[in-house]
C-alpha atoms as a PDB file:
ATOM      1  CA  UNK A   1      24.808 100.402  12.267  1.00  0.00           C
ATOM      2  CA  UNK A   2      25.858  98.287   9.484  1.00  0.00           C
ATOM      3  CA  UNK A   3      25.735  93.994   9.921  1.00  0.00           C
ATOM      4  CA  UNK A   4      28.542  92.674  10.748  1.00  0.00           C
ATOM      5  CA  UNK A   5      29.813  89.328   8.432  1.00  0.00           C
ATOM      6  CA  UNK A   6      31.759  86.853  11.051  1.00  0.00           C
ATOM      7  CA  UNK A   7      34.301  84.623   9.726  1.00  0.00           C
ATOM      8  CA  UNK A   8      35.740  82.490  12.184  1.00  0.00           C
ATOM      9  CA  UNK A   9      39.640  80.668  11.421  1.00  0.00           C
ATOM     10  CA  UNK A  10      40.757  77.266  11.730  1.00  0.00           C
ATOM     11  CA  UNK A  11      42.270  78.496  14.618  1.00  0.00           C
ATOM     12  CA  UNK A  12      39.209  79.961  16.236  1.00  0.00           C
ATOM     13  CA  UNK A  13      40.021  83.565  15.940  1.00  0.00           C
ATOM     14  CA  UNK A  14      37.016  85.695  14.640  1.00  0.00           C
ATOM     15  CA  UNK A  15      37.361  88.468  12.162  1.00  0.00           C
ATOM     16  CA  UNK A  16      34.624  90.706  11.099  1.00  0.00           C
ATOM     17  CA  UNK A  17      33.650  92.967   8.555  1.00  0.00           C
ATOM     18  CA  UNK A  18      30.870  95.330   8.291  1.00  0.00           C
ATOM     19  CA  UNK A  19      28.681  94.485   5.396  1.00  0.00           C
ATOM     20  CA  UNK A  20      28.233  97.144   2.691  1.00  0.00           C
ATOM     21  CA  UNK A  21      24.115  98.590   2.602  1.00  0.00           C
ATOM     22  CA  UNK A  22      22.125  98.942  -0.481  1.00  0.00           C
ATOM     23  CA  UNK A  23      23.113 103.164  -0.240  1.00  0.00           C
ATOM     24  CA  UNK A  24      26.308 102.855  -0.491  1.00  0.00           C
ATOM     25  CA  UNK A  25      26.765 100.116  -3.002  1.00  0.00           C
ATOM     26  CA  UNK A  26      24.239 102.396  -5.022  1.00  0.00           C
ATOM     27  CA  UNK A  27      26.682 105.363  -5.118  1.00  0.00           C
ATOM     28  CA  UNK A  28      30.324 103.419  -6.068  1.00  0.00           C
ATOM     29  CA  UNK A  29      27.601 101.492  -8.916  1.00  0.00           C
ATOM     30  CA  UNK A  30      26.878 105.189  -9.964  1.00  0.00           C
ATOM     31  CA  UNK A  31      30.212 106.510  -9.941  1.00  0.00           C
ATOM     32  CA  UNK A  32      31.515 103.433 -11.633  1.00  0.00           C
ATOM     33  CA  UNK A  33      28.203 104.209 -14.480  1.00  0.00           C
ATOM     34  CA  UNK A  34      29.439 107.572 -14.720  1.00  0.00           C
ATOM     35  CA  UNK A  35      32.869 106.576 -15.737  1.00  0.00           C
ATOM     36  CA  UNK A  36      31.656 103.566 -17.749  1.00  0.00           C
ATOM     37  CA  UNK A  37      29.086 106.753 -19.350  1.00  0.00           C
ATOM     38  CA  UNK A  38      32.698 108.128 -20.413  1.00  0.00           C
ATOM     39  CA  UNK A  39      34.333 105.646 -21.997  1.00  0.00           C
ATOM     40  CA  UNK A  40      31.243 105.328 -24.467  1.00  0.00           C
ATOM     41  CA  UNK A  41      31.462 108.598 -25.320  1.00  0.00           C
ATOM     42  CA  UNK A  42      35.035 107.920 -25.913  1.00  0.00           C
ATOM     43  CA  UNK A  43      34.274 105.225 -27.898  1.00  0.00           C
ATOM     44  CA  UNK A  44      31.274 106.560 -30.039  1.00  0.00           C
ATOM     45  CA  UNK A  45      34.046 109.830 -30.631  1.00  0.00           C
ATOM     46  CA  UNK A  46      36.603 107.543 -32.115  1.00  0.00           C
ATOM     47  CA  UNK A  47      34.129 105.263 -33.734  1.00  0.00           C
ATOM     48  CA  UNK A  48      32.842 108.732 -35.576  1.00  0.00           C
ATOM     49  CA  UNK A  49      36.460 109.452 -36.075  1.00  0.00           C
ATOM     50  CA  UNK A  50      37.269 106.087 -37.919  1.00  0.00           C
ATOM     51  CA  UNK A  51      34.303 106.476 -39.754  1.00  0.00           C
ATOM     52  CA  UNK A  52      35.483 109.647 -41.309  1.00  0.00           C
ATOM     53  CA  UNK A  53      38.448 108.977 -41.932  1.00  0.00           C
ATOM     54  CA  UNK A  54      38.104 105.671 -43.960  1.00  0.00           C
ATOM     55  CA  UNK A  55      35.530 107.551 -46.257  1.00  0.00           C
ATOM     56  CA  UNK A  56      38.012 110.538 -46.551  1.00  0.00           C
ATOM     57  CA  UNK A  57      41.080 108.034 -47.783  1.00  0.00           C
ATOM     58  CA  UNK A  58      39.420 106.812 -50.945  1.00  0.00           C
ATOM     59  CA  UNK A  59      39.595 103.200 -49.964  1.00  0.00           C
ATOM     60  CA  UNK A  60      39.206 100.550 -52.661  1.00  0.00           C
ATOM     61  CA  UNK A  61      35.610  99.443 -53.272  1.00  0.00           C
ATOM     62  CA  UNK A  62      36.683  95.592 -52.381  1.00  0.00           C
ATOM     63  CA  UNK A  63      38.197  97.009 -48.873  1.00  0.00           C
ATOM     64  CA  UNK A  64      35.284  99.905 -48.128  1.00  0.00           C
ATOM     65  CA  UNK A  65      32.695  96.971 -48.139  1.00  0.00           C
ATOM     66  CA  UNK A  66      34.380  95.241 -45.043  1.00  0.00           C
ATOM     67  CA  UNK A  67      34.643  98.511 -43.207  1.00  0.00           C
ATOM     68  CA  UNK A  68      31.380  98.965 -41.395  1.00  0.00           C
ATOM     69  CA  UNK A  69      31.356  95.269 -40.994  1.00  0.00           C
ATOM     70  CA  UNK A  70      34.620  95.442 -39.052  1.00  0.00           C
ATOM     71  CA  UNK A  71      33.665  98.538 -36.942  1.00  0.00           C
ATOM     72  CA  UNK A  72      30.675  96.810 -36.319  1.00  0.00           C
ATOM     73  CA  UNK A  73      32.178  93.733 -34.423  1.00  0.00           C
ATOM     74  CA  UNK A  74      34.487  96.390 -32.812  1.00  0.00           C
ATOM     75  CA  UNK A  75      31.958  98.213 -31.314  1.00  0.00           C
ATOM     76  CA  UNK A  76      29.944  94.857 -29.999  1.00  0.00           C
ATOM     77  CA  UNK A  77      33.511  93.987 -28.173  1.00  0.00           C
ATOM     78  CA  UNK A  78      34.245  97.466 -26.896  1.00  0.00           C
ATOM     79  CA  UNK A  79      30.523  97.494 -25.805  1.00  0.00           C
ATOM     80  CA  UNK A  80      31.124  94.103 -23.942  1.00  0.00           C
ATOM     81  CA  UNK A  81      34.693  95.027 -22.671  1.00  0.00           C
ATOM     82  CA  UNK A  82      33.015  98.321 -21.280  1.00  0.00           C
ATOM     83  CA  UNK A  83      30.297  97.360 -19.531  1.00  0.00           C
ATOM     84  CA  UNK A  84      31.760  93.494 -18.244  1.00  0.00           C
ATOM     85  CA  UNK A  85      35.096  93.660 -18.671  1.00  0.00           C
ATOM     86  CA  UNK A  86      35.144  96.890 -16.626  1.00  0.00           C
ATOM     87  CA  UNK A  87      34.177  95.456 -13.453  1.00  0.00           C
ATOM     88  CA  UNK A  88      36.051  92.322 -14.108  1.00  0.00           C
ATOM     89  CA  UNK A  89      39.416  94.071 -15.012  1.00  0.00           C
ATOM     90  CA  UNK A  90      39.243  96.011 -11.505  1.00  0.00           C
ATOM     91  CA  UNK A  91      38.003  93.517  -9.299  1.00  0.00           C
ATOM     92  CA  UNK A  92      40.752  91.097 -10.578  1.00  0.00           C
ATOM     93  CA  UNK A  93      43.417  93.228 -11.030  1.00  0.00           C
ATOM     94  CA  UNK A  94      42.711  95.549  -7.655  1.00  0.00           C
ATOM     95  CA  UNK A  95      41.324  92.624  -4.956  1.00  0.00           C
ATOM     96  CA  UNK A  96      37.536  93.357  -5.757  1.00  0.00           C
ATOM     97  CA  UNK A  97      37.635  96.601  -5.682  1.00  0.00           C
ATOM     98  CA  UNK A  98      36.243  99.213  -8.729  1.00  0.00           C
ATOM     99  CA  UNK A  99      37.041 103.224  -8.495  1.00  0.00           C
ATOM    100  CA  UNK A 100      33.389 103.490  -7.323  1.00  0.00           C
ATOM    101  CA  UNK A 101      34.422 100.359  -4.743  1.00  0.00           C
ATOM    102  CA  UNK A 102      37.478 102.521  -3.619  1.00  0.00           C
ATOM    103  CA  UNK A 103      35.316 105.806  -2.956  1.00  0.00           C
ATOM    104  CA  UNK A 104      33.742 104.322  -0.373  1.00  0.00           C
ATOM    105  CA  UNK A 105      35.939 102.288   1.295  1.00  0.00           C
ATOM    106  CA  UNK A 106      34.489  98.561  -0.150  1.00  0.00           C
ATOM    107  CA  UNK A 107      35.186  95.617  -1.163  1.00  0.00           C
ATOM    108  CA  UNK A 108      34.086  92.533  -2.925  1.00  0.00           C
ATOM    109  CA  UNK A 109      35.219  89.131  -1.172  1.00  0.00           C
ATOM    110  CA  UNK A 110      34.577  85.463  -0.519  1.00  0.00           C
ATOM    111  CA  UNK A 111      31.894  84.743   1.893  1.00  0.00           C
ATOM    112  CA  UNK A 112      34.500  82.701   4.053  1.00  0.00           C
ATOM    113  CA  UNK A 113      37.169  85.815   3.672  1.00  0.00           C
ATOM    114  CA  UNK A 114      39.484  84.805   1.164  1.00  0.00           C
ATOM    115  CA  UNK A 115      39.819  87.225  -1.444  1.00  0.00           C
ATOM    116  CA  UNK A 116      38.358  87.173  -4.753  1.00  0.00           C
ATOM    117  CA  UNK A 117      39.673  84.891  -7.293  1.00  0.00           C
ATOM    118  CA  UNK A 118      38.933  85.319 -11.459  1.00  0.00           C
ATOM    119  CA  UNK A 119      36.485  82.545 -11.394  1.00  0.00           C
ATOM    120  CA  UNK A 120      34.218  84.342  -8.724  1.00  0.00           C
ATOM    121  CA  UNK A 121      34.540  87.519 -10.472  1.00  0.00           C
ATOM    122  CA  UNK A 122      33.543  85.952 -13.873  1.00  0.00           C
ATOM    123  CA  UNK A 123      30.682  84.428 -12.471  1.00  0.00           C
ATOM    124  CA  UNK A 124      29.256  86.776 -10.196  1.00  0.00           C
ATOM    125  CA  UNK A 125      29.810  89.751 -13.386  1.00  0.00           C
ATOM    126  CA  UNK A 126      27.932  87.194 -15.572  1.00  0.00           C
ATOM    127  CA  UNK A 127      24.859  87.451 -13.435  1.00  0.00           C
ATOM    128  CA  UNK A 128      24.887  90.773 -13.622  1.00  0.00           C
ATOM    129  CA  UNK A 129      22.862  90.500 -16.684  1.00  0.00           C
ATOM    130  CA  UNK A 130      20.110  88.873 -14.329  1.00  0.00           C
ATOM    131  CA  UNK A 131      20.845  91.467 -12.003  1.00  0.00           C
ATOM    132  CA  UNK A 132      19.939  94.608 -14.536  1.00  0.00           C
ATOM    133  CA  UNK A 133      17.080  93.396 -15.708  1.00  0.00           C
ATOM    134  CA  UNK A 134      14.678  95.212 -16.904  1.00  0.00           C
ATOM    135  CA  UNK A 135      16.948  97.925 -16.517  1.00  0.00           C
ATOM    136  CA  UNK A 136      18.830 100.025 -13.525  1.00  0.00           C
ATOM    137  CA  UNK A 137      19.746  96.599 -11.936  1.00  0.00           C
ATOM    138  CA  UNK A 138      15.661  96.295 -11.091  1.00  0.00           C
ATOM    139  CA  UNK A 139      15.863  92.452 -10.454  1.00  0.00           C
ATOM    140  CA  UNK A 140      19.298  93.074  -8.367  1.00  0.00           C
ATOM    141  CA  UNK A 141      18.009  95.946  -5.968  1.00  0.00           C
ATOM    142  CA  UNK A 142      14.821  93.887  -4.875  1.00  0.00           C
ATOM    143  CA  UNK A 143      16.897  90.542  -3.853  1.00  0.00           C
ATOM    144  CA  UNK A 144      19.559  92.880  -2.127  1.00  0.00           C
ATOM    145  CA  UNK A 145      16.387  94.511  -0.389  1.00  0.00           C
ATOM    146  CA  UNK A 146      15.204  90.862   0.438  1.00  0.00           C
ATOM    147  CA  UNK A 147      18.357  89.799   2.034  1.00  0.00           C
ATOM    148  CA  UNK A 148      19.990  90.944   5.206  1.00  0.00           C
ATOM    149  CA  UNK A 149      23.579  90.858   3.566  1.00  0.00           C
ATOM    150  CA  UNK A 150      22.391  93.046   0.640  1.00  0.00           C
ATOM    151  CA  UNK A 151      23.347  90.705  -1.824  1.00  0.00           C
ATOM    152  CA  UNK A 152      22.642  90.447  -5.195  1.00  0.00           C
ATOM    153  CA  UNK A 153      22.293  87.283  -7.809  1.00  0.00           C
ATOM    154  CA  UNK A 154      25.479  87.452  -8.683  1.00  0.00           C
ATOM    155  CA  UNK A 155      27.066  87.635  -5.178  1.00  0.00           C
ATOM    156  CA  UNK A 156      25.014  84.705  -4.732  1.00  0.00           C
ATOM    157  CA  UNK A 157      25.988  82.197  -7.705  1.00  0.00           C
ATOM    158  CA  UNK A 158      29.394  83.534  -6.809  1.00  0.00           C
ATOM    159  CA  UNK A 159      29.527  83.242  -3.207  1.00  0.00           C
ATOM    160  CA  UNK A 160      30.708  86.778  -2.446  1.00  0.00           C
ATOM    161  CA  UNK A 161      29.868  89.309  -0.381  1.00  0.00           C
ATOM    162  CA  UNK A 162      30.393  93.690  -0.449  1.00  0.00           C
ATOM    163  CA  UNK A 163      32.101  94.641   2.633  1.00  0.00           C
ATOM    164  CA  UNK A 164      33.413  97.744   4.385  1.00  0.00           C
ATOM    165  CA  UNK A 165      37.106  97.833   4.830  1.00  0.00           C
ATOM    166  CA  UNK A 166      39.632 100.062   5.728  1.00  0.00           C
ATOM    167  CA  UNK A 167      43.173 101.233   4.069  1.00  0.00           C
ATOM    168  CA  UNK A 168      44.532  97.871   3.383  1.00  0.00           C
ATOM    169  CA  UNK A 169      48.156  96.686   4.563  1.00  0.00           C
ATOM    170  CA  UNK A 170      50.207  95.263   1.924  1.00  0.00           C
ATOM    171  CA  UNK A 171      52.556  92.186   2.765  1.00  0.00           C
ATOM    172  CA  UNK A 172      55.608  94.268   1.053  1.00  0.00           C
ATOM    173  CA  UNK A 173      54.808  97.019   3.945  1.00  0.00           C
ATOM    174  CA  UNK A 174      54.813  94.308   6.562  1.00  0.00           C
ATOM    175  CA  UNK A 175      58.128  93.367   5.067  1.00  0.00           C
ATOM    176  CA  UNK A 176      59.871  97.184   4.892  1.00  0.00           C
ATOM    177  CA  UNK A 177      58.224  97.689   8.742  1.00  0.00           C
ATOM    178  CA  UNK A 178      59.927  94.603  10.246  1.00  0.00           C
ATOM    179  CA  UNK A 179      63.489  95.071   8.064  1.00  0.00           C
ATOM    180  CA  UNK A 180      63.504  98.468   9.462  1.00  0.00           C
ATOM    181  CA  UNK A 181      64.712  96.700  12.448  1.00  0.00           C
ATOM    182  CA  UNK A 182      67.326  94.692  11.302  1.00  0.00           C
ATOM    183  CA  UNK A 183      65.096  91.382  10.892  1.00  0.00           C
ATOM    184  CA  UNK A 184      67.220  88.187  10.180  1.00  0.00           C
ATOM    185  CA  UNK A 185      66.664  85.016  10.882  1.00  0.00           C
ATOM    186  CA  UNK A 186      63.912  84.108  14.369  1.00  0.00           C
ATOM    187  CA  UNK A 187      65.177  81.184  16.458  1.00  0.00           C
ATOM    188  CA  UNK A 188      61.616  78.907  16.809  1.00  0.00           C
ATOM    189  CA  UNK A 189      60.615  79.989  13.814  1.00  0.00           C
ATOM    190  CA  UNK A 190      60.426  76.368  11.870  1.00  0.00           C
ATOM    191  CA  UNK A 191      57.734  75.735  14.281  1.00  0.00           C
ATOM    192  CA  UNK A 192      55.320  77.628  12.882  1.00  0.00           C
ATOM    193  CA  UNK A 193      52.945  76.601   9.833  1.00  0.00           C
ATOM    194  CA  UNK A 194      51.946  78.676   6.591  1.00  0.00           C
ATOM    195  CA  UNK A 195      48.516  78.326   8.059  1.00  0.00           C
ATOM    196  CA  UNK A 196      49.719  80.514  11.473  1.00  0.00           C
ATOM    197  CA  UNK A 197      52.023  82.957   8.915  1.00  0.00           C
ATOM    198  CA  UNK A 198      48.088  83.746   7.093  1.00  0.00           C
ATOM    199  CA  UNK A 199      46.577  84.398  10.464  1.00  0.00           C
ATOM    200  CA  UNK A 200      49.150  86.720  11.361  1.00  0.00           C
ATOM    201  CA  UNK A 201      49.183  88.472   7.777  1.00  0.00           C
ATOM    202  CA  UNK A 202      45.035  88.732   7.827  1.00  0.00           C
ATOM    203  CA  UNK A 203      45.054  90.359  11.465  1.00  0.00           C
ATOM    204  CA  UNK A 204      47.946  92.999  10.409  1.00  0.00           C
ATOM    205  CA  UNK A 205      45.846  94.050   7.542  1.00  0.00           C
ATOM    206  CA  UNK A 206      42.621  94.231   9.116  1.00  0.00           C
ATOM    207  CA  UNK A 207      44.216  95.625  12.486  1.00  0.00           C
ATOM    208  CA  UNK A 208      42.293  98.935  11.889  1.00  0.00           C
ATOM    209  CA  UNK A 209      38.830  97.772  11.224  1.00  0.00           C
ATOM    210  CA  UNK A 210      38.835  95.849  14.448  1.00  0.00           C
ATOM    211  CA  UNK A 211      37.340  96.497  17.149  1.00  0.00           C
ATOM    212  CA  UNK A 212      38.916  94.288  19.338  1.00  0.00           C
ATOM    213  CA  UNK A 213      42.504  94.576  17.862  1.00  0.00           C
ATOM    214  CA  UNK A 214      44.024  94.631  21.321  1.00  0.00           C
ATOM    215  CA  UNK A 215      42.339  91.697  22.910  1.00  0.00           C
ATOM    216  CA  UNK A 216      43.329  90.137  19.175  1.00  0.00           C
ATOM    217  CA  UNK A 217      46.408  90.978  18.852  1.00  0.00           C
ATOM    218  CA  UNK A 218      47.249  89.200  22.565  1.00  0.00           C
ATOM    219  CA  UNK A 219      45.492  86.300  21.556  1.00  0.00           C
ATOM    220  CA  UNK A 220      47.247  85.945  18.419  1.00  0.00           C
ATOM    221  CA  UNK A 221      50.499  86.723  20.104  1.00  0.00           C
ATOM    222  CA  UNK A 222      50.164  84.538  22.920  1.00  0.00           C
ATOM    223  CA  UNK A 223      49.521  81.453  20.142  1.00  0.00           C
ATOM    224  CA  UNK A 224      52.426  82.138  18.192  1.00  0.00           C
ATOM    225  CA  UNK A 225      54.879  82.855  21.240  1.00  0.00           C
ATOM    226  CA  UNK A 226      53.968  79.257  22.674  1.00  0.00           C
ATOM    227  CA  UNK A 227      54.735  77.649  19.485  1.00  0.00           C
ATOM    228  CA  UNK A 228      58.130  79.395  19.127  1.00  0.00           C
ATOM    229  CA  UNK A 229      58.645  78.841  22.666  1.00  0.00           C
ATOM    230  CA  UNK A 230      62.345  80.778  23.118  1.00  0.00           C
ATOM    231  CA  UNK A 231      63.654  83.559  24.951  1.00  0.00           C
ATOM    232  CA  UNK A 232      63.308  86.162  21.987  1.00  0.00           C
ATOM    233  CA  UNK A 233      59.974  85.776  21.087  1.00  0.00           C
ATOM    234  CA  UNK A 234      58.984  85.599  24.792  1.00  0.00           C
ATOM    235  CA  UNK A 235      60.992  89.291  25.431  1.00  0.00           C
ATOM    236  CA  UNK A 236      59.103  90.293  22.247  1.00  0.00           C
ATOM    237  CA  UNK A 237      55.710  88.994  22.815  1.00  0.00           C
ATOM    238  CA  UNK A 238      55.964  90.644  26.558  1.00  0.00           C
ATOM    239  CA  UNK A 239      57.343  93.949  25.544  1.00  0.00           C
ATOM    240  CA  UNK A 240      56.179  94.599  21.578  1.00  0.00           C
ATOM    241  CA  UNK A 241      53.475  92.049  20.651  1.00  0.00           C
ATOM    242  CA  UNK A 242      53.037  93.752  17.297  1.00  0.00           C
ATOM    243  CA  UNK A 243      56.829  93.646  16.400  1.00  0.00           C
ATOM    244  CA  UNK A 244      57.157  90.269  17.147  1.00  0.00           C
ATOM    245  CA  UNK A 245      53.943  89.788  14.615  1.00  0.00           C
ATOM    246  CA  UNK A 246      55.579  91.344  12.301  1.00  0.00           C
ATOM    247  CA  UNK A 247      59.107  90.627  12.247  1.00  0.00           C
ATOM    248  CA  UNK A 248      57.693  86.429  12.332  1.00  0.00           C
ATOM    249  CA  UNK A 249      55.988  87.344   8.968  1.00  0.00           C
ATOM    250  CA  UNK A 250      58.598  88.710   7.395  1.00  0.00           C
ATOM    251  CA  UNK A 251      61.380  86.193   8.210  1.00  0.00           C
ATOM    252  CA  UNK A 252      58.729  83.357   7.426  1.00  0.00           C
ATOM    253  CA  UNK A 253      58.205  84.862   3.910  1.00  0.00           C
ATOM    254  CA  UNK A 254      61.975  85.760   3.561  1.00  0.00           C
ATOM    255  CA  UNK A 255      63.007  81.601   3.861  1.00  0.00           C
ATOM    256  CA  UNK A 256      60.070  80.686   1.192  1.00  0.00           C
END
């Protein structure tokens, strides 16, 4: 059984997640080592290769001097891109989530559910230093051992958190599901707030982790069917709660 992380909305609807164990967050660190383990080979092949190849041309004296200095400072930033700016490029770029991440299903996020933003990233990848020491992330296995979330330093001075998740729904999906059905423009609509279009969007993409989805998605329908208060969201909301979820979020979006 994994812990579950409980993040309540404004609105008093609770999601949760199921917080990631030391086991598994061991394997996606390996598999992201192994492929970090790849890319130095890579780079120690073409650092060989430039090597060669400068002493092969017959460079000028004045210009072979400033050769090892400059692959020098390359291979201190490839060395720094590779072993930091790995984890930041994918959690960044791919909502906190590495290849190793992907493999099994998790994900790195805010403690109060928002995703993670470049900031967090930097800082909780700068503590990873901390983490490793004195090698094999020693320092960063015993806190996560000493903690019931499995956290390490960095998720800490970050304020983050490695959680289970399943296959994530993308807004533009939401978007081509509800204009598959003719969507235009929902009479009550203006009554609802960006803070009620979020609440639907974060239930619709973590509709297949929950639980309690059903007794959710009534809730949540229920809420948003009394603010529009008209006959078309009422037939919706009566006969295809989901639908009317759906086709609200992508009308809202479609008028911003």
């Amino acid at each position: 059984m994994f812990d579950q992380h409980v993040i309540e909305t404004p609105e008093n609807i609770s999601f949760d997640y199921p917080v990631a164990g030391i086991g598994s967050r061991f394997l996606a660190a390996l598999i992201d080592t192994l492929i970090q383990g790849a890319l130095y080979v890579l780079l120690v092949v073409l650092l060989v290769f430039a090597s060669a190849a400068s002493a092969a041309l017959n460079l000028p004296s004045a210009l072979a001097r400033w050769i090892p200095l400059v692959l020098s400072i390359a291979l201190i930033a490839a060395i720094f891109f590779i072993q930091f700016g790995y984890y930041l490029w994918f959690e960044i770029a791919r909502g906190g989530r590495s290849p190793g991440k992907d493999v099994f299903h998790l994900r790195v996020i805010k403690e109060n559910g928002y995703p993670l933003t470049a900031l967090d990233s930097i800082i909780r990848n700068l503590v990873r230093i901390v983490d490793f020491l004195p090698f094999g992330y020693g320092v960063g296995v015993i806190v996560m051992f000493f903690n019931e979330r499995s956290k390490r330093l960095g998720d800490f001075a970050a304020g983050t958190l490695v959680v289970r998740v399943g296959d994530q729904v993308k807004l533009t999906d939401l978007k081509k599901s509800a204009s598959s059905t003719q969507v235009t423009e929902i009479p009550g609509i203006e009554n609802l707030r960006d803070a009620d279009i979020e609440l639907i969007e974060t239930f619709l993409r973590r509709r297949s982790d929950l639980d309690n989805a059903e007794q959710l998605s009534a809730t949540i329908t229920e809420r948003i069917r009394a603010q529009m208060n008209t006959p078309e969201a009422n037939a919706l909301a009566a006969d295809m709660p989901d639908l009317l979820l759906r086709r609200v979020v992508a009308a809202y979006r479609a008028h911003k």
